[in-house]
Each structure stands twice: as structure tokens, then as C-alpha cells.
PDB file of N, CA and C in Angstrom:
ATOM      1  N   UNK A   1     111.722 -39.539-128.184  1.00  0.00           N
ATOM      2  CA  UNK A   1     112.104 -38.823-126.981  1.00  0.00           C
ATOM      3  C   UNK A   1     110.987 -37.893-126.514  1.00  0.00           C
ATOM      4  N   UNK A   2     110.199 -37.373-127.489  1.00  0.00           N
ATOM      5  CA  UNK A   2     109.314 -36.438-127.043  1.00  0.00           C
ATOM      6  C   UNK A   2     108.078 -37.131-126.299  1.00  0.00           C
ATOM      7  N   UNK A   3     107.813 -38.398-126.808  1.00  0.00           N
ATOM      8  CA  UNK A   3     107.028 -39.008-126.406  1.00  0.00           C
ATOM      9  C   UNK A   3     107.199 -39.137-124.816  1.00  0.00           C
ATOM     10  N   UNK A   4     108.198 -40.017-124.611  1.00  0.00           N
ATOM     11  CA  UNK A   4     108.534 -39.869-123.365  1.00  0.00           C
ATOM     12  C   UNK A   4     108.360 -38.400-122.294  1.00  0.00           C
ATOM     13  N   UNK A   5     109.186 -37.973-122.815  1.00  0.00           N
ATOM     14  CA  UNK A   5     109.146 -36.714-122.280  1.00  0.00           C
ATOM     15  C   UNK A   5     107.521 -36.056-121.972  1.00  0.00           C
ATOM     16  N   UNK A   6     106.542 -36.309-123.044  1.00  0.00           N
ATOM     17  CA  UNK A   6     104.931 -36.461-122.640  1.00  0.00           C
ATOM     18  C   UNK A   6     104.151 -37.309-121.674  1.00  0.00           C
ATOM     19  N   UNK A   7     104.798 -38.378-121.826  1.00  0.00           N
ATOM     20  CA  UNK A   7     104.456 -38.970-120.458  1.00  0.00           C
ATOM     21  C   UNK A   7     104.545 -38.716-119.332  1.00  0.00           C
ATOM     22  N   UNK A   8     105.915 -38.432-119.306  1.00  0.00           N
ATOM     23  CA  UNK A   8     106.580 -38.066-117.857  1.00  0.00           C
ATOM     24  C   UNK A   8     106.181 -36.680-117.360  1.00  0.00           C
ATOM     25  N   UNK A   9     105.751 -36.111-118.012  1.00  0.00           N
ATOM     26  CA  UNK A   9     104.867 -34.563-117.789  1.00  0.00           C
ATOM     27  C   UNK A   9     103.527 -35.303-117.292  1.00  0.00           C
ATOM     28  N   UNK A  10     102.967 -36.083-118.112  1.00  0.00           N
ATOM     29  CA  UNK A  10     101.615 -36.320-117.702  1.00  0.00           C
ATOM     30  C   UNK A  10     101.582 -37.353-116.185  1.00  0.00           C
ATOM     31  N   UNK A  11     102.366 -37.845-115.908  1.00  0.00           N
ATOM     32  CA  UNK A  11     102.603 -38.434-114.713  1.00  0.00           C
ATOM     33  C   UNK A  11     102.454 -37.597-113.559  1.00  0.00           C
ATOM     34  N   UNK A  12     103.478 -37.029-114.062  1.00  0.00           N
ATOM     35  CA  UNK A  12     103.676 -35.674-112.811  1.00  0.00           C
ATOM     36  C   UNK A  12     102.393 -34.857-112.916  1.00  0.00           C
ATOM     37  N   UNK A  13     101.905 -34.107-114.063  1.00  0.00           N
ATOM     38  CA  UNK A  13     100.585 -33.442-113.421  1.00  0.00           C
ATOM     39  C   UNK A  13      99.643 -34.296-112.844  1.00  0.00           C
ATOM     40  N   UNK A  14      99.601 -35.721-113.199  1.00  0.00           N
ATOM     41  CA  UNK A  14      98.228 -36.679-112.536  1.00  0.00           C
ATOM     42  C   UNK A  14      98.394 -37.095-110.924  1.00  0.00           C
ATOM     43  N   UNK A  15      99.762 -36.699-110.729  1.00  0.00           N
ATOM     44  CA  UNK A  15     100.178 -36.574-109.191  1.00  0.00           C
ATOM     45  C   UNK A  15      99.826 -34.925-108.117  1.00  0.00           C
ATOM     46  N   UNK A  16     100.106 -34.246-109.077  1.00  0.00           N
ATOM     47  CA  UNK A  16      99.875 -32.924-108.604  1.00  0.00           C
ATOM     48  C   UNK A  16      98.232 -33.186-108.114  1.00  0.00           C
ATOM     49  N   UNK A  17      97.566 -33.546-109.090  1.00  0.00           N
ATOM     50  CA  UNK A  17      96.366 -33.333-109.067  1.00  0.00           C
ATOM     51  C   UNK A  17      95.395 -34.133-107.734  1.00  0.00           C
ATOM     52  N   UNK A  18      96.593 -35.741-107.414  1.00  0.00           N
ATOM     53  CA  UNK A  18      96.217 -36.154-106.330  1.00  0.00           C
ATOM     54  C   UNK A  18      96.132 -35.476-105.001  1.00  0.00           C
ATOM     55  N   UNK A  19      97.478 -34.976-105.233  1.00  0.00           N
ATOM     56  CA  UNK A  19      97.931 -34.321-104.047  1.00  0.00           C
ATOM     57  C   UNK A  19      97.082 -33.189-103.556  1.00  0.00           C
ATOM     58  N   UNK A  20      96.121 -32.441-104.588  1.00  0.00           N
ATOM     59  CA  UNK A  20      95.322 -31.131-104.276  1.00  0.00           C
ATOM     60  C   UNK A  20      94.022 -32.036-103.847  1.00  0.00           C
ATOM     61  N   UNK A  21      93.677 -33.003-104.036  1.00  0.00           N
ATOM     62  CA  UNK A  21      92.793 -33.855-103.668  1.00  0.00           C
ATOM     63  C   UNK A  21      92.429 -34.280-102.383  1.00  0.00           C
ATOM     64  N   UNK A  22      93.546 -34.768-101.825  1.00  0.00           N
ATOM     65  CA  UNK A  22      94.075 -34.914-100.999  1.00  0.00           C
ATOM     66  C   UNK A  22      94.368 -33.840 -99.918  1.00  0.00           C
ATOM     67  N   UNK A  23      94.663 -32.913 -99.860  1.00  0.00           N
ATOM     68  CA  UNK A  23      94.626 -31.575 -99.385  1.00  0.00           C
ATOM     69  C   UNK A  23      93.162 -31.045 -99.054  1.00  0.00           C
ATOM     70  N   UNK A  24      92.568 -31.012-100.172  1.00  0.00           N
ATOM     71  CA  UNK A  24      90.824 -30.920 -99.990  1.00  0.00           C
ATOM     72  C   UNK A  24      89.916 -31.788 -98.961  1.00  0.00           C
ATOM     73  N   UNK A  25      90.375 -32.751 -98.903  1.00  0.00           N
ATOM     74  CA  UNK A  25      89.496 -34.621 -98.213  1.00  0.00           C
ATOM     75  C   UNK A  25      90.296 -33.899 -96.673  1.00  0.00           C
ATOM     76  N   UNK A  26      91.745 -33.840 -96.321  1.00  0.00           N
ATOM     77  CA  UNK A  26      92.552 -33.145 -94.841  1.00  0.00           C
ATOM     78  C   UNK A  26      91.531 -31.678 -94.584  1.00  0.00           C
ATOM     79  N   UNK A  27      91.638 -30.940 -95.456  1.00  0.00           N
ATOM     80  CA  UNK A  27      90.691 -29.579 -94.958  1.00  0.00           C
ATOM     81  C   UNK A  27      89.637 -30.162 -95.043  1.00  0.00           C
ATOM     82  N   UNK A  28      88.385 -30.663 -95.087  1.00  0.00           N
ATOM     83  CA  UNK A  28      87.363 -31.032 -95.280  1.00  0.00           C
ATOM     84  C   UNK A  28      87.006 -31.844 -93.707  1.00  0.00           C
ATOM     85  N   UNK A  29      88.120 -32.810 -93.295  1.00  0.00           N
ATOM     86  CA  UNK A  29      88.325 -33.205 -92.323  1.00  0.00           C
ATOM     87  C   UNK A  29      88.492 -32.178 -91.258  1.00  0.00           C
ATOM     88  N   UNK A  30      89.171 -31.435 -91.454  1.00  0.00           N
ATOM     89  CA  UNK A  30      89.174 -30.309 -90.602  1.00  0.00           C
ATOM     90  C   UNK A  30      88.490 -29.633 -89.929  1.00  0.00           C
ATOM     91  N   UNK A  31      87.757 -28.644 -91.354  1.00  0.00           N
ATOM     92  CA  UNK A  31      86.483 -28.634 -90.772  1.00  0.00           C
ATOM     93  C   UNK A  31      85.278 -29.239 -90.151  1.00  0.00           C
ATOM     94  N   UNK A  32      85.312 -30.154 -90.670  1.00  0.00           N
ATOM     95  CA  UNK A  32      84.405 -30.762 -89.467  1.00  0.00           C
ATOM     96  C   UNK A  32      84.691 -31.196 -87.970  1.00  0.00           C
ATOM     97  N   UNK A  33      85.714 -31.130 -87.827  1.00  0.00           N
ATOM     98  CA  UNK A  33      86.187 -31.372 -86.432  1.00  0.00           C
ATOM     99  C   UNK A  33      86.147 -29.768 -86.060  1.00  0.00           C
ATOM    100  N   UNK A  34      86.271 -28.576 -86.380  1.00  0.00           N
ATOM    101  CA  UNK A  34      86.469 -27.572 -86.131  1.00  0.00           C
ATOM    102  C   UNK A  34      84.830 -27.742 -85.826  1.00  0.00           C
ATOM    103  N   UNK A  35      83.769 -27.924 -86.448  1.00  0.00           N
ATOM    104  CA  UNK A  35      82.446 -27.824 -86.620  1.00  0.00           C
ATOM    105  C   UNK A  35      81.754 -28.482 -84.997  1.00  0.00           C
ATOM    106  N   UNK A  36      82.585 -29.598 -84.799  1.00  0.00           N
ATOM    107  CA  UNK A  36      82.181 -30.497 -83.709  1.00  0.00           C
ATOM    108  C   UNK A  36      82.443 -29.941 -82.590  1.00  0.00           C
ATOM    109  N   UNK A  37      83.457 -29.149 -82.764  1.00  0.00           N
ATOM    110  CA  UNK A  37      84.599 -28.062 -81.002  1.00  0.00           C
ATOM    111  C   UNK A  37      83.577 -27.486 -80.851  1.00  0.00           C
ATOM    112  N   UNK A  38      83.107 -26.554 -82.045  1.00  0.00           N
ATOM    113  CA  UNK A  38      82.969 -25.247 -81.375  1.00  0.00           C
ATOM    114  C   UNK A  38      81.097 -25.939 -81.321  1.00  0.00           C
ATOM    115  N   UNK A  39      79.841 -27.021 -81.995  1.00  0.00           N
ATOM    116  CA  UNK A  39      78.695 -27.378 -81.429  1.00  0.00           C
ATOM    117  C   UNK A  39      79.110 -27.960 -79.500  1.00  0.00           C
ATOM    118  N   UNK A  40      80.131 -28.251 -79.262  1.00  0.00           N
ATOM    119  CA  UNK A  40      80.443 -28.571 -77.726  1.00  0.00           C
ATOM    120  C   UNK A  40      81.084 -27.361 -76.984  1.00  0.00           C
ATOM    121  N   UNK A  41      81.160 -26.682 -77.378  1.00  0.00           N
ATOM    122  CA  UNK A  41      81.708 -25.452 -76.735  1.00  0.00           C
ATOM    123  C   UNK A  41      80.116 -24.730 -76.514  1.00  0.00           C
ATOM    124  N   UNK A  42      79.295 -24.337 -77.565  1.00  0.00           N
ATOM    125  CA  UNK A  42      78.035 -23.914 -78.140  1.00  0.00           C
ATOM    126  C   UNK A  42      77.414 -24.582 -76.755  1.00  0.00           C
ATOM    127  N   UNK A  43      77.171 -25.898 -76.454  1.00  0.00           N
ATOM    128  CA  UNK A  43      76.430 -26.688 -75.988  1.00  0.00           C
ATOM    129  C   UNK A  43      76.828 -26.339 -74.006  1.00  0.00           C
ATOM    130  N   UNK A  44      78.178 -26.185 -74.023  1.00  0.00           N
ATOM    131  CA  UNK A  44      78.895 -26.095 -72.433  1.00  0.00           C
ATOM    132  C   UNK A  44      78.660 -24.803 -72.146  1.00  0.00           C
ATOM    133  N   UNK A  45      78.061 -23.573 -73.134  1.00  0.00           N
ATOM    134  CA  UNK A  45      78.003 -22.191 -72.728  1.00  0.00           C
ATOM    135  C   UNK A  45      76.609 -21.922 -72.407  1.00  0.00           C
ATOM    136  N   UNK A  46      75.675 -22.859 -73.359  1.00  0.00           N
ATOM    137  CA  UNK A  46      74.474 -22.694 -72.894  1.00  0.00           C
ATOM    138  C   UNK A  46      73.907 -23.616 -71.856  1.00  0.00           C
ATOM    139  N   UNK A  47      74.691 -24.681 -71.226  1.00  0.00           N
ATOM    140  CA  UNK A  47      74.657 -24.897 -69.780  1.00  0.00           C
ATOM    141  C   UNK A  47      74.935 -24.150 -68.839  1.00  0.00           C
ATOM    142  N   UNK A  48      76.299 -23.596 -69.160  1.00  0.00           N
ATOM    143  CA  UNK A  48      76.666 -22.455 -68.311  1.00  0.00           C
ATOM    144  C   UNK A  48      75.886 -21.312 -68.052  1.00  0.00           C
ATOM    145  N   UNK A  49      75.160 -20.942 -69.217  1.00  0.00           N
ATOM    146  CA  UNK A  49      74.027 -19.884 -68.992  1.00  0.00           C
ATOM    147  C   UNK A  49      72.649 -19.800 -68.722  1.00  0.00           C
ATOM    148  N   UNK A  50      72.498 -21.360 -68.713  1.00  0.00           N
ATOM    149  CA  UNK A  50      70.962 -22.219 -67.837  1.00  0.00           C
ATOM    150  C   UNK A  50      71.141 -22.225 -66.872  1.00  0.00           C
ATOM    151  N   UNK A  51      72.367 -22.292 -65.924  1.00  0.00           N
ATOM    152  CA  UNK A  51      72.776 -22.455 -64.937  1.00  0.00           C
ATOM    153  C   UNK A  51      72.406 -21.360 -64.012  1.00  0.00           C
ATOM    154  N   UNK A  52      73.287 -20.086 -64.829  1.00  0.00           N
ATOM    155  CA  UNK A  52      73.448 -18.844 -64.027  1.00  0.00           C
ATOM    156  C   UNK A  52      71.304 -18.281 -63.957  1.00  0.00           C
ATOM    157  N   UNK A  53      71.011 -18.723 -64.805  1.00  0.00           N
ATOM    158  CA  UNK A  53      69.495 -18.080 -65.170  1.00  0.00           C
ATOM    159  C   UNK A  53      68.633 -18.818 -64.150  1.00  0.00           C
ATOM    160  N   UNK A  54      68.999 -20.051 -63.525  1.00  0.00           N
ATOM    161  CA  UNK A  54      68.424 -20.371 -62.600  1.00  0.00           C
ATOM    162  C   UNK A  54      68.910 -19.836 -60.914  1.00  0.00           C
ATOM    163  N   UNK A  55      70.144 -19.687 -61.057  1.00  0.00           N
ATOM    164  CA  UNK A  55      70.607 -19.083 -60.078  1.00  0.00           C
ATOM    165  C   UNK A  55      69.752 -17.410 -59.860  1.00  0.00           C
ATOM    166  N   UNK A  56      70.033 -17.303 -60.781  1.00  0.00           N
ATOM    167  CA  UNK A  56      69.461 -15.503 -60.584  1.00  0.00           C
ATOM    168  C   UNK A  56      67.937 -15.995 -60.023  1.00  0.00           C
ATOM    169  N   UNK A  57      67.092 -16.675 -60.698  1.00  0.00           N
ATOM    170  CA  UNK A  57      65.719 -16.730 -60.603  1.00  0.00           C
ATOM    171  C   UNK A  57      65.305 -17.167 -58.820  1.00  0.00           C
ATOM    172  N   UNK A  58      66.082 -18.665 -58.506  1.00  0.00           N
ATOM    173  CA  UNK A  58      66.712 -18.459 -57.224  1.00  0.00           C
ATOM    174  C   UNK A  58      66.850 -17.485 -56.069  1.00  0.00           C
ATOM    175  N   UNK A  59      67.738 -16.639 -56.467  1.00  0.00           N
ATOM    176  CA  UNK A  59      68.183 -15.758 -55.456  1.00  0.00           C
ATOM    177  C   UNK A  59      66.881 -14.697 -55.535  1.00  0.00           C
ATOM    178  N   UNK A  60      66.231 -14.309 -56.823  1.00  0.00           N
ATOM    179  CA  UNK A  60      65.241 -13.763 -56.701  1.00  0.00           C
ATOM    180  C   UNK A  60      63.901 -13.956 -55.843  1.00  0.00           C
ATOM    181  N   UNK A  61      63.445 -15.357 -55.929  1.00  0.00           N
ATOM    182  CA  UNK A  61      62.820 -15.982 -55.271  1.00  0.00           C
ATOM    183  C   UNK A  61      63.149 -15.328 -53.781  1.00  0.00           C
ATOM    184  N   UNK A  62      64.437 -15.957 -53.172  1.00  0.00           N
ATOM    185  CA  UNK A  62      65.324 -15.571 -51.935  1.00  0.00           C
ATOM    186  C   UNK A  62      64.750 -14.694 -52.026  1.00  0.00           C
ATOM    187  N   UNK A  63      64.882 -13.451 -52.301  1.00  0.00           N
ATOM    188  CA  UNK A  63      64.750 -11.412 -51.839  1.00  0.00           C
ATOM    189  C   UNK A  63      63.335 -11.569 -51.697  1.00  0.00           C
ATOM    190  N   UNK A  64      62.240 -12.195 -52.535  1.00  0.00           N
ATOM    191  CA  UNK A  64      60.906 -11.649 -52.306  1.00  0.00           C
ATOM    192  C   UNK A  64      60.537 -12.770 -51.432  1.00  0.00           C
ATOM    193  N   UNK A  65      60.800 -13.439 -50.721  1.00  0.00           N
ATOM    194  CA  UNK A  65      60.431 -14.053 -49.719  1.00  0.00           C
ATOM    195  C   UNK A  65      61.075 -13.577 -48.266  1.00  0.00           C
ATOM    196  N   UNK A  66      62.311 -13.299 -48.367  1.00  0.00           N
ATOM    197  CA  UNK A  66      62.656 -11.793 -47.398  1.00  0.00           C
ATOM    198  C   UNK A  66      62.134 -10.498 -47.615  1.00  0.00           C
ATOM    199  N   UNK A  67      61.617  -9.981 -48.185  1.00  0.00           N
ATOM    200  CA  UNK A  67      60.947  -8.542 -48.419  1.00  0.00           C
ATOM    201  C   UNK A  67      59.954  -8.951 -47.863  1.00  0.00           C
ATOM    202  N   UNK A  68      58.522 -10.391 -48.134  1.00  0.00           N
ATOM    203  CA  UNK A  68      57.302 -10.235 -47.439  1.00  0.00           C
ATOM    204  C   UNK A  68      57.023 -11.610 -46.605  1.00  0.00           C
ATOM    205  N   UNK A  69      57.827 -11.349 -45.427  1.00  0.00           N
ATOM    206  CA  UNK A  69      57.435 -12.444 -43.977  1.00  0.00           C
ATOM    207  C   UNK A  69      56.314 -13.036 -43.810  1.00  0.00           C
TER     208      UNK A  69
END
């Protein structure tokens, strides 16, 4: 009986152990998709701020070509 009873313990922890495995490989996954958002977020802000830096440079242009006719 004890025997059994050793097995059936060892079953169950060799499942536990999948399961934290498994958990690790899902977060792991995770993060990297978390990793991928925020390099495209990273990537759409510094368009957004190439953008505005040409605009300013632009409008600058604009004023000193109105200041000297």
C-alpha cells in the first residue's frame, strides 16, 4: 500500500512540476509580445517626434524668410 501510495505522490508532484513549466514558456510568451508593443509604440513616437522636429524647423525657416524680404 505504501508503495502505491509513493507513486501516486510522485505522479502528482511530476504534474505540478509540468504545470510551473508551463506557466514559465505562457509568461515568457508574454513577455515578448509585451517587448514587441511597446519596440512599435517606441518606433510610432519617434515618428511622431521626427515629424513635429521637421515641422518646427519648417515654420522656422517660414519666420526668417518673413523677417528678411
Amino acid at each position: 500500500m505504501r508503495r502505491y501510495t509513493a507513486i501516486i505522490i510522485m505522479l502528482l508532484l511530476s504534474g505540478c512540476g509540468l504545470d510551473v513549466a508551463s506557466s514559465a514558456a505562457t509568461g515568457a510568451a508574454t513577455k515578448a509580445e509585451e517587448i514587441k508593443q511597446a519596440e512599435k509604440t517606441k518606433e510610432q513616437f519617434q515618428q511622431r517626434l521626427d515629424a513635429a522636429n521637421q515641422a518646427a524647423q519648417q515654420q522656422r525657416q517660414e519666420m526668417e524668410k518673413a523677417a528678411n524680404p
